[in-house]
C-alpha atoms as a PDB file:
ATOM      1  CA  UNK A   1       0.000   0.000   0.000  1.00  0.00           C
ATOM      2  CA  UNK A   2       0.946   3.545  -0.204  1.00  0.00           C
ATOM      3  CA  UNK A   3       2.277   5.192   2.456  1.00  0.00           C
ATOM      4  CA  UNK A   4       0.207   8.108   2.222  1.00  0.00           C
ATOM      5  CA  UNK A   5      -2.821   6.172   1.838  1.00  0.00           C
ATOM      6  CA  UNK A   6      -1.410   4.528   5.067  1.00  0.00           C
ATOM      7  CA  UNK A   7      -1.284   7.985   7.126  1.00  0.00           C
ATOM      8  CA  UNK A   8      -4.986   8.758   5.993  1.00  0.00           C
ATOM      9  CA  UNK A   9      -6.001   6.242   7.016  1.00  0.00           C
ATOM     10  CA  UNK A  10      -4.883   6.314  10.478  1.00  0.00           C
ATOM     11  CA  UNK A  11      -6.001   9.505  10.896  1.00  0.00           C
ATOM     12  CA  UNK A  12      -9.118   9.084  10.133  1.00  0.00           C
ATOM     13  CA  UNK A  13      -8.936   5.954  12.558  1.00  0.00           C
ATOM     14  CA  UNK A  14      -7.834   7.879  15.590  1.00  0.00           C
ATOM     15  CA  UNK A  15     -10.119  10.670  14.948  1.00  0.00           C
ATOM     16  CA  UNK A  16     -13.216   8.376  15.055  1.00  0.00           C
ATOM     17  CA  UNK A  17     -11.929   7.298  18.453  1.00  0.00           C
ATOM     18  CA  UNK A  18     -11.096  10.359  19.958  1.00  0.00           C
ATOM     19  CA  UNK A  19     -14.493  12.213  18.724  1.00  0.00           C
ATOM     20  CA  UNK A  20     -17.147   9.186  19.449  1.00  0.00           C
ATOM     21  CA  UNK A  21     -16.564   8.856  23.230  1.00  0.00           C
ATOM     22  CA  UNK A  22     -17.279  12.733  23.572  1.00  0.00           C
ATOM     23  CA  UNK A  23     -20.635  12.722  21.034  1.00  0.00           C
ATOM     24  CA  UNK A  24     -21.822   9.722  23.574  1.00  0.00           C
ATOM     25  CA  UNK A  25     -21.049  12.102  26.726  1.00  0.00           C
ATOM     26  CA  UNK A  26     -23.310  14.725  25.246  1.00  0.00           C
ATOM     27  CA  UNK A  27     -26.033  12.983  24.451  1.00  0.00           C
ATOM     28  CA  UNK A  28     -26.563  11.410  27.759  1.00  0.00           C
ATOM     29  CA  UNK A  29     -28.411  13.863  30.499  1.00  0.00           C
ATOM     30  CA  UNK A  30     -27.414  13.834  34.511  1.00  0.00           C
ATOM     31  CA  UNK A  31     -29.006  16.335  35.955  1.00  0.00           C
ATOM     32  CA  UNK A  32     -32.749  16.671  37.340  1.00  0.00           C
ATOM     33  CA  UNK A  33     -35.120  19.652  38.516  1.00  0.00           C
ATOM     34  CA  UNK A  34     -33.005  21.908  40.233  1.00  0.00           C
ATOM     35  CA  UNK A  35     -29.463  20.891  39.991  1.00  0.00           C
ATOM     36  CA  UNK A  36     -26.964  23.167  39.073  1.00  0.00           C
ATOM     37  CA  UNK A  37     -25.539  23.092  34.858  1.00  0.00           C
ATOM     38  CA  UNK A  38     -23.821  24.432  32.772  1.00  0.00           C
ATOM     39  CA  UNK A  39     -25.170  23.475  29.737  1.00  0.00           C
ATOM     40  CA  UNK A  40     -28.616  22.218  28.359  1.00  0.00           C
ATOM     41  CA  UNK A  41     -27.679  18.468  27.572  1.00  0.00           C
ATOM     42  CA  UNK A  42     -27.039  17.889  30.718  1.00  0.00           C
ATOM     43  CA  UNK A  43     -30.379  18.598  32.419  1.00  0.00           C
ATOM     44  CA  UNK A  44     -32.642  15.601  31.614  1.00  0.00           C
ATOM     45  CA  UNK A  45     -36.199  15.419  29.846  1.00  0.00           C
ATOM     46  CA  UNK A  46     -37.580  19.211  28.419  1.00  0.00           C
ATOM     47  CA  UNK A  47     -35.998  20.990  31.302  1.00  0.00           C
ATOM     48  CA  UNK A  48     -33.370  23.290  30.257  1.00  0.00           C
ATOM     49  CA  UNK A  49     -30.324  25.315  31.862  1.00  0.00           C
ATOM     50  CA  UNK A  50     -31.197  28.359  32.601  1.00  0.00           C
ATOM     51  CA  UNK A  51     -30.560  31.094  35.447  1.00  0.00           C
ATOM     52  CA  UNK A  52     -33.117  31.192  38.987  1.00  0.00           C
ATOM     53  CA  UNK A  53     -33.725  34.115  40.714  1.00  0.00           C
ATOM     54  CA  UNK A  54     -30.524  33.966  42.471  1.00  0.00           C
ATOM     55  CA  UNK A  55     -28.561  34.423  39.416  1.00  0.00           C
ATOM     56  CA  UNK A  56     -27.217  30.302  39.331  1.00  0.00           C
ATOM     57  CA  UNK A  57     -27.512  28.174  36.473  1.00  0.00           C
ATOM     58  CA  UNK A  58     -29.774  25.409  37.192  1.00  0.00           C
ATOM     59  CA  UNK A  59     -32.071  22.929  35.278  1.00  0.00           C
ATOM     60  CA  UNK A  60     -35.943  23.611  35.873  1.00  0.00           C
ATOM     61  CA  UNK A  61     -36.705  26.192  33.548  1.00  0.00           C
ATOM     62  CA  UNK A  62     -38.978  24.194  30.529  1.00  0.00           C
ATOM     63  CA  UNK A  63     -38.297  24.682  26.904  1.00  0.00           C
ATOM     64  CA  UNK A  64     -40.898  26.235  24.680  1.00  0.00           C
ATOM     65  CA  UNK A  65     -42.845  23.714  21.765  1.00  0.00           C
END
């Protein structure tokens, strides 16, 4: 085989490992009513991450239709 082919290869190898494990982590939600986020994927069902009235990010606030 070429070499180059080789090296293309391989990096498209590695990149599908590093970048799957991450798009898993993202899709999978750990937080319920009330806990603190920092970002909507992690707050679980149609709650998203948004700030209470004491200024902290926390699930609880429900997304529009």
């Amino acid at each position: 085989m070429d070499r180059s082919l080789l090296l293309i290869l391989l990096a498209i190898t590695l990149s599908n490992a590093l970048f799957i494990p991450g798009l898993v982590k993202r899709e999978q939600c750990s937080k319920a009513f009330g806990e603190k986020c920092r970002r909507d994927s992690e707050c679980c069902g149609r709650w998203i991450c948004a700030f209470d009235m004491y200024n902290t990010l926390r699930c609880g606030y429900e997304a529009g239709p």
